[in-house]
N, C-alpha and C. Protein backbone atom coordinates (compact mmCIF):
# COMPACT_ATOMS: atom_id res chain seq x y z
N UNK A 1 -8.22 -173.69 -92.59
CA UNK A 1 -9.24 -173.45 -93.60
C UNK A 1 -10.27 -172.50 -93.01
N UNK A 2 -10.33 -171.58 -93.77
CA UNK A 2 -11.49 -170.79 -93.53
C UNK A 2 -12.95 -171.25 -93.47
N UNK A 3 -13.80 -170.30 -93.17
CA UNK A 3 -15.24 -170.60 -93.07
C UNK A 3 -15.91 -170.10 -95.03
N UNK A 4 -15.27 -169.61 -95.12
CA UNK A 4 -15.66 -169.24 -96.59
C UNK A 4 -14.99 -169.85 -97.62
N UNK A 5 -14.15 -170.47 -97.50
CA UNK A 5 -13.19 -171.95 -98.04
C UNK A 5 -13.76 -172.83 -97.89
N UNK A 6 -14.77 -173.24 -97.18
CA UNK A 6 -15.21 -174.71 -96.92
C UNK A 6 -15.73 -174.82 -97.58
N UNK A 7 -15.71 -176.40 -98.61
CA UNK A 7 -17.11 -176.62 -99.19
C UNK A 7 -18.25 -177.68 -99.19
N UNK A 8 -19.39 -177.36 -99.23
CA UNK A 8 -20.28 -177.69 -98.90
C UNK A 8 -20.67 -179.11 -99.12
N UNK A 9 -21.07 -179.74 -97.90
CA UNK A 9 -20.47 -181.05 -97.35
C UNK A 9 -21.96 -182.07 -98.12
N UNK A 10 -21.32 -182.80 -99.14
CA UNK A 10 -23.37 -183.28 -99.36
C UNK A 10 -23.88 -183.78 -98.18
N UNK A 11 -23.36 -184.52 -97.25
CA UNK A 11 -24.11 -185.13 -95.97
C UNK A 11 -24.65 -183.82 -95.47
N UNK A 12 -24.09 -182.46 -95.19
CA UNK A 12 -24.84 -181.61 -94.85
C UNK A 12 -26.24 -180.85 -95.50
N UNK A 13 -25.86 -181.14 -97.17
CA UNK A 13 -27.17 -180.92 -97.91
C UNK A 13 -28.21 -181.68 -97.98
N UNK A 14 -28.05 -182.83 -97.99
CA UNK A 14 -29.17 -183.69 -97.46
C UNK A 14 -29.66 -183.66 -96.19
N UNK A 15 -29.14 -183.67 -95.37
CA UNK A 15 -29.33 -183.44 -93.45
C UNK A 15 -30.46 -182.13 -94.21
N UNK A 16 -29.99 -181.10 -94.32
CA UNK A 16 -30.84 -179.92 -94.40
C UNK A 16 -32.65 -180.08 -95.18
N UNK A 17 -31.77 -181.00 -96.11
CA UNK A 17 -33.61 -181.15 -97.38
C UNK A 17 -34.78 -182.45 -96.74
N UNK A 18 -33.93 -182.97 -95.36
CA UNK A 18 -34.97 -183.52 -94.75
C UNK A 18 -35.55 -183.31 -93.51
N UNK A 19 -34.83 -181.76 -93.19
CA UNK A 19 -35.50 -180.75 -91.94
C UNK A 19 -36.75 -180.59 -91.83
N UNK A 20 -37.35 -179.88 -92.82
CA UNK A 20 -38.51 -179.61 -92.92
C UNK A 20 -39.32 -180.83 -93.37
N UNK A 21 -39.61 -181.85 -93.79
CA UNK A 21 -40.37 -182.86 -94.24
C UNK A 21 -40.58 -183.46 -92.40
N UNK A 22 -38.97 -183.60 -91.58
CA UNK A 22 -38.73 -183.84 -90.53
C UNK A 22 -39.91 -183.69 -89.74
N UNK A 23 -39.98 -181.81 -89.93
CA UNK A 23 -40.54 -181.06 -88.62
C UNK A 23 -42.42 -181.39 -88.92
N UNK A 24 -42.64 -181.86 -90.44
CA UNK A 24 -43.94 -181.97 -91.13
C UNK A 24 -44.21 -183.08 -90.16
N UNK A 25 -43.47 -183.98 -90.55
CA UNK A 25 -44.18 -185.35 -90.05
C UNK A 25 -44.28 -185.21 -88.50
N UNK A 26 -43.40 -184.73 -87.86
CA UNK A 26 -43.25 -184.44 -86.02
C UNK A 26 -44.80 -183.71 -85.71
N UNK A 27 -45.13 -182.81 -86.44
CA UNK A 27 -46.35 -181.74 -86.09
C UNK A 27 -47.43 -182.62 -86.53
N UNK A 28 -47.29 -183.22 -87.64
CA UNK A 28 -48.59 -183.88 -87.92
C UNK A 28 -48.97 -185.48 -87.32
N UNK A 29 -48.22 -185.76 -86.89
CA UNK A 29 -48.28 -186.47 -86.08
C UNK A 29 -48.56 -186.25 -84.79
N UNK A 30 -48.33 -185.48 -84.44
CA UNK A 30 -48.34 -184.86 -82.87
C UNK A 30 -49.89 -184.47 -83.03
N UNK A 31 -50.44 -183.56 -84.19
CA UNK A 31 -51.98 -183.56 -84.25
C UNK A 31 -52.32 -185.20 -84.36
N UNK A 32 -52.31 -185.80 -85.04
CA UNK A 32 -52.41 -186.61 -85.38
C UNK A 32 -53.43 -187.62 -83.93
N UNK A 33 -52.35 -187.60 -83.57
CA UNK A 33 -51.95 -188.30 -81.99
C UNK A 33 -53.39 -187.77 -81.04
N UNK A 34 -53.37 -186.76 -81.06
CA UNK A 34 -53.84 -185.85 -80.09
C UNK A 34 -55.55 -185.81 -80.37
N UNK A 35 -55.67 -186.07 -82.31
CA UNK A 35 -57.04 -186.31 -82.37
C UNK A 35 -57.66 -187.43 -82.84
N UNK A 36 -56.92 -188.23 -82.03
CA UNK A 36 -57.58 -189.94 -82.38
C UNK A 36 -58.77 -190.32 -81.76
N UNK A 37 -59.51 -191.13 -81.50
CA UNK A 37 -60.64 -191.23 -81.43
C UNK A 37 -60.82 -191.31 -79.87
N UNK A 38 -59.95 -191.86 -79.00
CA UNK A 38 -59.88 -192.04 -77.82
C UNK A 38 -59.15 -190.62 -77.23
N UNK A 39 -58.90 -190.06 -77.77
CA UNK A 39 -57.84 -188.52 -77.17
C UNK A 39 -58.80 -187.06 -77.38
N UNK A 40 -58.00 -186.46 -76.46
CA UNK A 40 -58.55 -185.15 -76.20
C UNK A 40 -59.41 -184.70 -77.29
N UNK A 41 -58.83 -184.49 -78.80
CA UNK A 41 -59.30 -183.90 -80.23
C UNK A 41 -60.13 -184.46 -80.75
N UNK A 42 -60.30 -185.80 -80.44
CA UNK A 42 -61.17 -186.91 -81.21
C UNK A 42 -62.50 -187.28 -80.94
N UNK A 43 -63.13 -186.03 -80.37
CA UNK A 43 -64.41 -186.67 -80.49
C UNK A 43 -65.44 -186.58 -81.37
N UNK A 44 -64.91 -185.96 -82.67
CA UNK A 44 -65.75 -186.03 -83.87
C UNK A 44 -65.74 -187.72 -84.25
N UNK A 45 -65.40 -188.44 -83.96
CA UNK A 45 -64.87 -189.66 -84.00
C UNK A 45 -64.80 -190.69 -83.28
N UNK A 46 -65.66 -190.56 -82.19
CA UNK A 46 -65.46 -191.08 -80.69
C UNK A 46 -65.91 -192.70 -81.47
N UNK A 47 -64.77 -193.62 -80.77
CA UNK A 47 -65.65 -194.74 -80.60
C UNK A 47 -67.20 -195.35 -80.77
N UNK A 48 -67.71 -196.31 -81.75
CA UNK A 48 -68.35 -196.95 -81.48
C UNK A 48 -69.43 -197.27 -79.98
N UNK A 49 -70.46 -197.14 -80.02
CA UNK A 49 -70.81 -197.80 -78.56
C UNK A 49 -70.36 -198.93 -78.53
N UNK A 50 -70.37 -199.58 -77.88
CA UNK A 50 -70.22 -201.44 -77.59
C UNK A 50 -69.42 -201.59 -78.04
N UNK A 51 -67.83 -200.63 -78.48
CA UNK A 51 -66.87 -200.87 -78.24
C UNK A 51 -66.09 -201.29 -77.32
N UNK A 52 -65.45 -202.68 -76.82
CA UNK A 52 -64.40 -202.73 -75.70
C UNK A 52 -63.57 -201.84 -75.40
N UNK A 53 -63.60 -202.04 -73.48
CA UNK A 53 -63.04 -200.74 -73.38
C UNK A 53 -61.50 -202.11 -72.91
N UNK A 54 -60.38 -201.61 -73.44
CA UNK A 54 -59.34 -202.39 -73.25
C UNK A 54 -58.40 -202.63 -72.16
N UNK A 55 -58.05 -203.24 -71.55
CA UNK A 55 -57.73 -203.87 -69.92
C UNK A 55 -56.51 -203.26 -70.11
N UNK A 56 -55.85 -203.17 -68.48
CA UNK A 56 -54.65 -202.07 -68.07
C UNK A 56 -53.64 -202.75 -68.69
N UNK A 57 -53.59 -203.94 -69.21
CA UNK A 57 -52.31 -204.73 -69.71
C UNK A 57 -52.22 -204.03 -71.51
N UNK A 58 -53.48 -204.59 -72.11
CA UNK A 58 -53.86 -203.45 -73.32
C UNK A 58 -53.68 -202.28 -74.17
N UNK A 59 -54.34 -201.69 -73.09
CA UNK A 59 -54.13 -200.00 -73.32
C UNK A 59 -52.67 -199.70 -73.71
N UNK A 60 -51.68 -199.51 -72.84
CA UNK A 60 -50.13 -199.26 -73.83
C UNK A 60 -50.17 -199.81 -74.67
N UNK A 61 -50.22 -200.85 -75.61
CA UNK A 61 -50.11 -201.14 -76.62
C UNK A 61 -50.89 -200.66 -77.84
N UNK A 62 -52.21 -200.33 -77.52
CA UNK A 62 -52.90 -199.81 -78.19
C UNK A 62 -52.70 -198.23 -78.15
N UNK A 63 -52.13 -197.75 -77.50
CA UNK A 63 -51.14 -196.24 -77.47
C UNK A 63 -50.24 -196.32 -77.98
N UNK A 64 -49.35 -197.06 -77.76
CA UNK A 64 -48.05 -197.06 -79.26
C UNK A 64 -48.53 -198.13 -80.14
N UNK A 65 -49.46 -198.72 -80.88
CA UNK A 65 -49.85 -198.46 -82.31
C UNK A 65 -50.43 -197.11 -82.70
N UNK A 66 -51.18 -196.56 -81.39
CA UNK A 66 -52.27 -195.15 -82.42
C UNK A 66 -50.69 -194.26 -82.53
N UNK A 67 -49.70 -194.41 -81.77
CA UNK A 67 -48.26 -193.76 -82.09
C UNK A 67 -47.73 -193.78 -83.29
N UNK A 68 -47.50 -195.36 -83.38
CA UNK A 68 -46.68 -195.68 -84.84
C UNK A 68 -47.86 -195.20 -85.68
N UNK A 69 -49.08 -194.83 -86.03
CA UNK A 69 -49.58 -194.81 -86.63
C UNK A 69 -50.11 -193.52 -87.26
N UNK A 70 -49.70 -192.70 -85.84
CA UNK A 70 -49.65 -191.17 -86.32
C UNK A 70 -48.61 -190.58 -87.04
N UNK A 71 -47.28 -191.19 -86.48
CA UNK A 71 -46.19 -190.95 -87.32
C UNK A 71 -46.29 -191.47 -88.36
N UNK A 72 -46.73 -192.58 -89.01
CA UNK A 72 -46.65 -192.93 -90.51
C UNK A 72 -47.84 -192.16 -91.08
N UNK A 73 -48.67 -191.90 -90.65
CA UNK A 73 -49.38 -190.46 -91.21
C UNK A 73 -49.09 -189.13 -91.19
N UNK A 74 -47.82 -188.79 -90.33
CA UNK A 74 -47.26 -187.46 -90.82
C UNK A 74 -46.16 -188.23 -91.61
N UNK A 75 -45.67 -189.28 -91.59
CA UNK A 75 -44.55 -189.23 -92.94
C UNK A 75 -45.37 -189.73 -93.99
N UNK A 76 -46.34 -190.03 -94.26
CA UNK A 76 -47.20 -190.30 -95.74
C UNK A 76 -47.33 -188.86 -96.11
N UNK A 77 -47.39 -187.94 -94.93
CA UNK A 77 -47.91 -186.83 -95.94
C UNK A 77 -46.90 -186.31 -96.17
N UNK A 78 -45.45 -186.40 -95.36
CA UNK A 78 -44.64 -185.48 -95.53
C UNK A 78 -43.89 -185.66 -97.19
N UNK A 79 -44.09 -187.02 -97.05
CA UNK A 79 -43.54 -187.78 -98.51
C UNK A 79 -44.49 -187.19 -99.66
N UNK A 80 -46.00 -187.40 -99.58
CA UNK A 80 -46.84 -186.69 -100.37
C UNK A 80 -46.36 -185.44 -100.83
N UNK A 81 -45.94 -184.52 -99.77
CA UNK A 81 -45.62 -183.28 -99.95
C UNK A 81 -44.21 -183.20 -100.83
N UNK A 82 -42.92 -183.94 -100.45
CA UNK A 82 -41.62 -183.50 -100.51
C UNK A 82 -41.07 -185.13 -101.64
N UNK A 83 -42.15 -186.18 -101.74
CA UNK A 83 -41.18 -186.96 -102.32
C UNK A 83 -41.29 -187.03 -104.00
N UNK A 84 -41.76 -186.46 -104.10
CA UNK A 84 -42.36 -187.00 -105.74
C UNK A 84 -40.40 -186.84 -106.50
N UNK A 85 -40.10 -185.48 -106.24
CA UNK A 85 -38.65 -185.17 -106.90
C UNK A 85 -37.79 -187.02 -106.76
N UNK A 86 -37.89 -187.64 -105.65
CA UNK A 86 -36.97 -188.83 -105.12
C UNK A 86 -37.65 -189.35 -105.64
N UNK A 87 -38.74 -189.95 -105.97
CA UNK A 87 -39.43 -191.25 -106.86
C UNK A 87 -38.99 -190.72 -108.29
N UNK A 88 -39.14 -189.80 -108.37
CA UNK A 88 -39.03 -189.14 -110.00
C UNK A 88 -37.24 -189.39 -110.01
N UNK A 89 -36.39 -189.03 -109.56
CA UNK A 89 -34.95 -189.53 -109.64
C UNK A 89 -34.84 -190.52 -110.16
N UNK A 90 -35.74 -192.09 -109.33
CA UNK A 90 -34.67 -193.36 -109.77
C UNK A 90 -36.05 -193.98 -110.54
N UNK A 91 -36.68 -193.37 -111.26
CA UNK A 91 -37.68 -193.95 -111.99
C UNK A 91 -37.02 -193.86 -113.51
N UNK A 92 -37.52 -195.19 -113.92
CA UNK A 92 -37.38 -195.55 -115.80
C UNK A 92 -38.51 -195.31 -116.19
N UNK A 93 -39.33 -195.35 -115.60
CA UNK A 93 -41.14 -196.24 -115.55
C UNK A 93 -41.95 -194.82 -116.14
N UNK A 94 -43.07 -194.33 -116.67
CA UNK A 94 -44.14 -193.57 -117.15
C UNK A 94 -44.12 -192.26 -115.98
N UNK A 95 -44.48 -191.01 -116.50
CA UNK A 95 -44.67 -190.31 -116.17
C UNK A 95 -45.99 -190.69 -114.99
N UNK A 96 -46.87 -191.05 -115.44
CA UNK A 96 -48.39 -191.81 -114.66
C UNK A 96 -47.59 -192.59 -113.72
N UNK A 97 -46.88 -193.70 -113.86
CA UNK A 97 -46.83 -194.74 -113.39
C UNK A 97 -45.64 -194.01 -112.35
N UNK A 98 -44.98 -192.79 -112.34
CA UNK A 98 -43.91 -193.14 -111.17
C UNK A 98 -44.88 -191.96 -110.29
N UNK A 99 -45.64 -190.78 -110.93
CA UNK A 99 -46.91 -190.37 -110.25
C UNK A 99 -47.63 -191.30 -109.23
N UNK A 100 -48.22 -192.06 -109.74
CA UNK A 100 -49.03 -193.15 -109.17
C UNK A 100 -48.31 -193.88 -107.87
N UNK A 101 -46.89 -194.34 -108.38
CA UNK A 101 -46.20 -194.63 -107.31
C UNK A 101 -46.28 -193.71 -106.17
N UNK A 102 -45.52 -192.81 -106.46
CA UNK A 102 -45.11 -191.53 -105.25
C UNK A 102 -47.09 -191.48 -104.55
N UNK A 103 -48.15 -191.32 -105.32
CA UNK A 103 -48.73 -191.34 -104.20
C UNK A 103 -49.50 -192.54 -103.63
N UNK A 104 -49.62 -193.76 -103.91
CA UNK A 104 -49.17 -195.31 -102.98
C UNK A 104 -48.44 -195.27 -102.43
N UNK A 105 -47.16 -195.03 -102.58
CA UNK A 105 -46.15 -194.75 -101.25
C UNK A 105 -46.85 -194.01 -100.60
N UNK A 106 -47.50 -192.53 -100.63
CA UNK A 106 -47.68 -191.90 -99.18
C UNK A 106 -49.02 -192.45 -98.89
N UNK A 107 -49.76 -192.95 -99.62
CA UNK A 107 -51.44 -193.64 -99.06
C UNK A 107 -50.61 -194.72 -98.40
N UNK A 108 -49.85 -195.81 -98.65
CA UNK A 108 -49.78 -196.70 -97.63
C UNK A 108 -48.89 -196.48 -96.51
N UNK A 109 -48.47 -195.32 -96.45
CA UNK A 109 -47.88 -194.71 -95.18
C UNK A 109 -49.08 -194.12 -93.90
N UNK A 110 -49.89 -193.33 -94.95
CA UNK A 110 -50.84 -192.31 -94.16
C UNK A 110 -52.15 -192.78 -94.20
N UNK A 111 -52.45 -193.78 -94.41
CA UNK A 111 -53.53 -194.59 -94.65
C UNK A 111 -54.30 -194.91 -92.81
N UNK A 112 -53.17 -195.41 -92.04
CA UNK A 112 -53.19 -196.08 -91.06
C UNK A 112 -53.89 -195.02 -90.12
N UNK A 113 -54.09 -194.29 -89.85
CA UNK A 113 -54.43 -193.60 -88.56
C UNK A 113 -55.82 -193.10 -89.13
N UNK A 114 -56.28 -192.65 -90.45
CA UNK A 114 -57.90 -192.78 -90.66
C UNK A 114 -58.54 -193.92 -90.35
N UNK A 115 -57.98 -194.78 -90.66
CA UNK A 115 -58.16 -196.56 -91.27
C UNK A 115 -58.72 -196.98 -90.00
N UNK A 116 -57.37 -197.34 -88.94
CA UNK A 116 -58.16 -197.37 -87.48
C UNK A 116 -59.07 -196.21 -87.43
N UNK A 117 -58.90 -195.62 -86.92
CA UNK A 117 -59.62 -194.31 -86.10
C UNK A 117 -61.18 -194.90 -86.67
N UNK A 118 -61.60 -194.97 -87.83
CA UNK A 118 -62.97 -195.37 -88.71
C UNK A 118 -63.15 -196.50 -88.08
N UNK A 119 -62.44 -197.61 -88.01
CA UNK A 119 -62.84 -199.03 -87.51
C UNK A 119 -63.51 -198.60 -85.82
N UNK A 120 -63.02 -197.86 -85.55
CA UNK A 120 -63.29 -197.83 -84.15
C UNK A 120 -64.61 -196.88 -84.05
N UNK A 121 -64.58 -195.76 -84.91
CA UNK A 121 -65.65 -194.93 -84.66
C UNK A 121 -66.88 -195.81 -85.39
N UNK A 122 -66.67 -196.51 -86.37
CA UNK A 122 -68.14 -197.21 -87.08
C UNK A 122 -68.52 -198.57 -85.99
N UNK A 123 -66.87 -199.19 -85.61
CA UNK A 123 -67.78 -200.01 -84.66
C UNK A 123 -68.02 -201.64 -85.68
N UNK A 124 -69.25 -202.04 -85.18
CA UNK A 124 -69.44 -203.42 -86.05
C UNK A 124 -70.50 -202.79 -87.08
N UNK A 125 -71.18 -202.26 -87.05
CA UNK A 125 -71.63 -201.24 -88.66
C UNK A 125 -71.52 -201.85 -89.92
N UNK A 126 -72.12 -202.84 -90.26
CA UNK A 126 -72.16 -203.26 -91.79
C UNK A 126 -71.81 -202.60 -92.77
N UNK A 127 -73.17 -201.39 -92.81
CA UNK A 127 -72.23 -200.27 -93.98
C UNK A 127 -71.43 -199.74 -94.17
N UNK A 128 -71.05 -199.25 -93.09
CA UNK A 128 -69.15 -198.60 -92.26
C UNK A 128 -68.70 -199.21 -92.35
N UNK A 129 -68.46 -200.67 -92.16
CA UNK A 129 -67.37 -201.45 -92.42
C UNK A 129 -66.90 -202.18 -93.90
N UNK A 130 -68.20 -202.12 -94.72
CA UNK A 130 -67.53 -201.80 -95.98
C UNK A 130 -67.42 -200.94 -96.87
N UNK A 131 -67.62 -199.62 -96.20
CA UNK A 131 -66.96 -198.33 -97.09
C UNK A 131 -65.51 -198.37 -96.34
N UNK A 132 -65.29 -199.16 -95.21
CA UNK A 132 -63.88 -198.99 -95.25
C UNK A 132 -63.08 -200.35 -95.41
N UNK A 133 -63.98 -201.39 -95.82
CA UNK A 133 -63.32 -202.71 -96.50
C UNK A 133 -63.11 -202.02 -98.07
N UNK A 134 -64.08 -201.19 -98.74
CA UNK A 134 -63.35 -200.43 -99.97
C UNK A 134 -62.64 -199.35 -99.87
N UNK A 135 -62.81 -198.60 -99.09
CA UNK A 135 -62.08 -197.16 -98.91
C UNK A 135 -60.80 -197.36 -98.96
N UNK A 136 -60.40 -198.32 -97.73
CA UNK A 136 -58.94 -198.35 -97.59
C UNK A 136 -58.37 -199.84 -97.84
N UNK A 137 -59.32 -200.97 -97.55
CA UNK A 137 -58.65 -202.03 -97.97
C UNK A 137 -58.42 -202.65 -99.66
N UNK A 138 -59.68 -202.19 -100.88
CA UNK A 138 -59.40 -202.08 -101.43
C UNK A 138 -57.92 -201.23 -102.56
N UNK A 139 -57.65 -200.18 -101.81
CA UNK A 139 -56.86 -199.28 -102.31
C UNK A 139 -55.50 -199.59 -102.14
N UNK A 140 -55.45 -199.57 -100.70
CA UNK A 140 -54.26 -200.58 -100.09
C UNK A 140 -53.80 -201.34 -101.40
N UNK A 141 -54.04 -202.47 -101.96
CA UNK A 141 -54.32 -203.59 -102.90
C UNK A 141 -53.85 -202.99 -103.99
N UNK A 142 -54.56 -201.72 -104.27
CA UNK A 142 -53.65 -201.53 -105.76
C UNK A 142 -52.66 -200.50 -105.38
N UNK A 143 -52.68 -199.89 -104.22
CA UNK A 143 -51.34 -199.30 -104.03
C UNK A 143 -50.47 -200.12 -104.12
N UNK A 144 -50.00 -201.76 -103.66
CA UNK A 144 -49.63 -202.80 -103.39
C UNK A 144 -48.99 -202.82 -105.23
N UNK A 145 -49.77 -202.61 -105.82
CA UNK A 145 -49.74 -203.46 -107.12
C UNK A 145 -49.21 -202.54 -107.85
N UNK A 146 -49.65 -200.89 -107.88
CA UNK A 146 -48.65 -200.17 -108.38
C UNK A 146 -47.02 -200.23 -108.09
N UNK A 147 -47.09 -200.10 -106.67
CA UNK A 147 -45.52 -199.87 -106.01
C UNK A 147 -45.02 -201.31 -106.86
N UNK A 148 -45.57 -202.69 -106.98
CA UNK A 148 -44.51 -203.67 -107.54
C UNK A 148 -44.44 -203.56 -109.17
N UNK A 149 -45.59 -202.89 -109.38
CA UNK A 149 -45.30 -202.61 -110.97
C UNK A 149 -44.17 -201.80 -111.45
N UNK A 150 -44.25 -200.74 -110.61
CA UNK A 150 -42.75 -199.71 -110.64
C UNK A 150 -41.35 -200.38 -110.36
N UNK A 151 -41.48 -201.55 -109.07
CA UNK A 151 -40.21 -201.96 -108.62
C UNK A 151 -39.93 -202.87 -109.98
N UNK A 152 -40.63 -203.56 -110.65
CA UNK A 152 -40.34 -204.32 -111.88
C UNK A 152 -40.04 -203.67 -113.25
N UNK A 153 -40.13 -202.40 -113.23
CA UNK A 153 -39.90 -201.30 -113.95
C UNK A 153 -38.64 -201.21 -113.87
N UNK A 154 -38.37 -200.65 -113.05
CA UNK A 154 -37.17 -200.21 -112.03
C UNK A 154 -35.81 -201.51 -112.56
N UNK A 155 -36.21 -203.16 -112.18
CA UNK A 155 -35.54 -204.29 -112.30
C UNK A 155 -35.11 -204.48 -113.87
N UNK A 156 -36.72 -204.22 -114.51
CA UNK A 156 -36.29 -204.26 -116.16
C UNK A 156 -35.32 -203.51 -116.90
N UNK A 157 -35.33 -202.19 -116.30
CA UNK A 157 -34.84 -200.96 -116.82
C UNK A 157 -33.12 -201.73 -116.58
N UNK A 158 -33.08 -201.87 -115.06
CA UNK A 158 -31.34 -202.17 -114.89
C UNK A 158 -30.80 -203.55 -115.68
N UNK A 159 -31.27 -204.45 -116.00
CA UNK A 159 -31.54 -205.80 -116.66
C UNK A 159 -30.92 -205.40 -117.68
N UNK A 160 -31.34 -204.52 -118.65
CA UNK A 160 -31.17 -204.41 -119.68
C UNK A 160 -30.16 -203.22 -119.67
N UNK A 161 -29.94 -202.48 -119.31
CA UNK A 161 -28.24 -201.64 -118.71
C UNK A 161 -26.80 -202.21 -118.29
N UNK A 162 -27.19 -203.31 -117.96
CA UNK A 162 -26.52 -204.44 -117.35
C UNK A 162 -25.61 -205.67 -118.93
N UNK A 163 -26.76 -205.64 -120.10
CA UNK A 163 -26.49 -206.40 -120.78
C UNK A 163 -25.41 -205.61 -121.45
């Protein structure tokens, strides 16, 4: 078989349409990473005073969460950017409502690395701590409530395909 005979493999078309979302989330994360509140970039953001400074047992762990946490903030955005087409695929549900979804999915992806980073830069801060008990924990909540409104969308729609 030739090279101009072959045809085009879907595992290879998909491999390809998640290259770039790939390389999104790798870079933005890698910023991500780099300007957290404790790192090189982050001192628009520095810690709280009378923040604990965290013991040698600690510290790694609190480096791979600000990790996992940069990466789910370059894949919230990469999804922001590239997923709406894939929520829009297996949606029954409202034009609004699978909108709304696609971006709760990427807020509760990319949520996490402002979310900390703020807890740490406000510190114990009364008022800081509840612009981000509403900022992000409120939102969280109805991101929560959209995404199950859609998945029950989603259940109803097949329910009744089914009959």
């Amino acid at each position: 078989m030739s090279a101009n005979s072959k045809s085009l493999n879907p595992s290879d078309t998909r491999l390809k349409s998640w290259i770039a979302p790939a390389i999104l989330t790798l870079v933005l994360a890698a910023v991500a990473f780099i300007a957290s509140p404790n790192a090189p970039l982050g001192t628009f953001w520095a810690p709280a005073p009378g923040i604990p400074q965290p013991s040698s047992a600690q510290l790694p762990l609190f480096i791979l969460l600000n990790l996992a946490e940069a990466l789910t903030f370059g894949m919230g955005v990469s999804f922001l950017i590239f997923g709406y087409p894939l929520v829009r695929a297996i949606s029954p549900a409202s034009v609004n409502l699978t909108r709304a979804t696609h971006i709760s999915i990427a807020w509760l992806l990319f949520n996490w690395w402002p979310h900390d980073s703020l807890h740490l830069h406000v510190g114990l801060e009364l008022n800081g701590l509840l612009a981000i008990e509403y900022g992000f924990h409120v939102t969280l909540m109805l991101a929560g409530a959209i995404v199950a409104a859609f998945f029950l969308t989603i259940l109803r729609q097949r329910a009744t395909v089914e009959r």
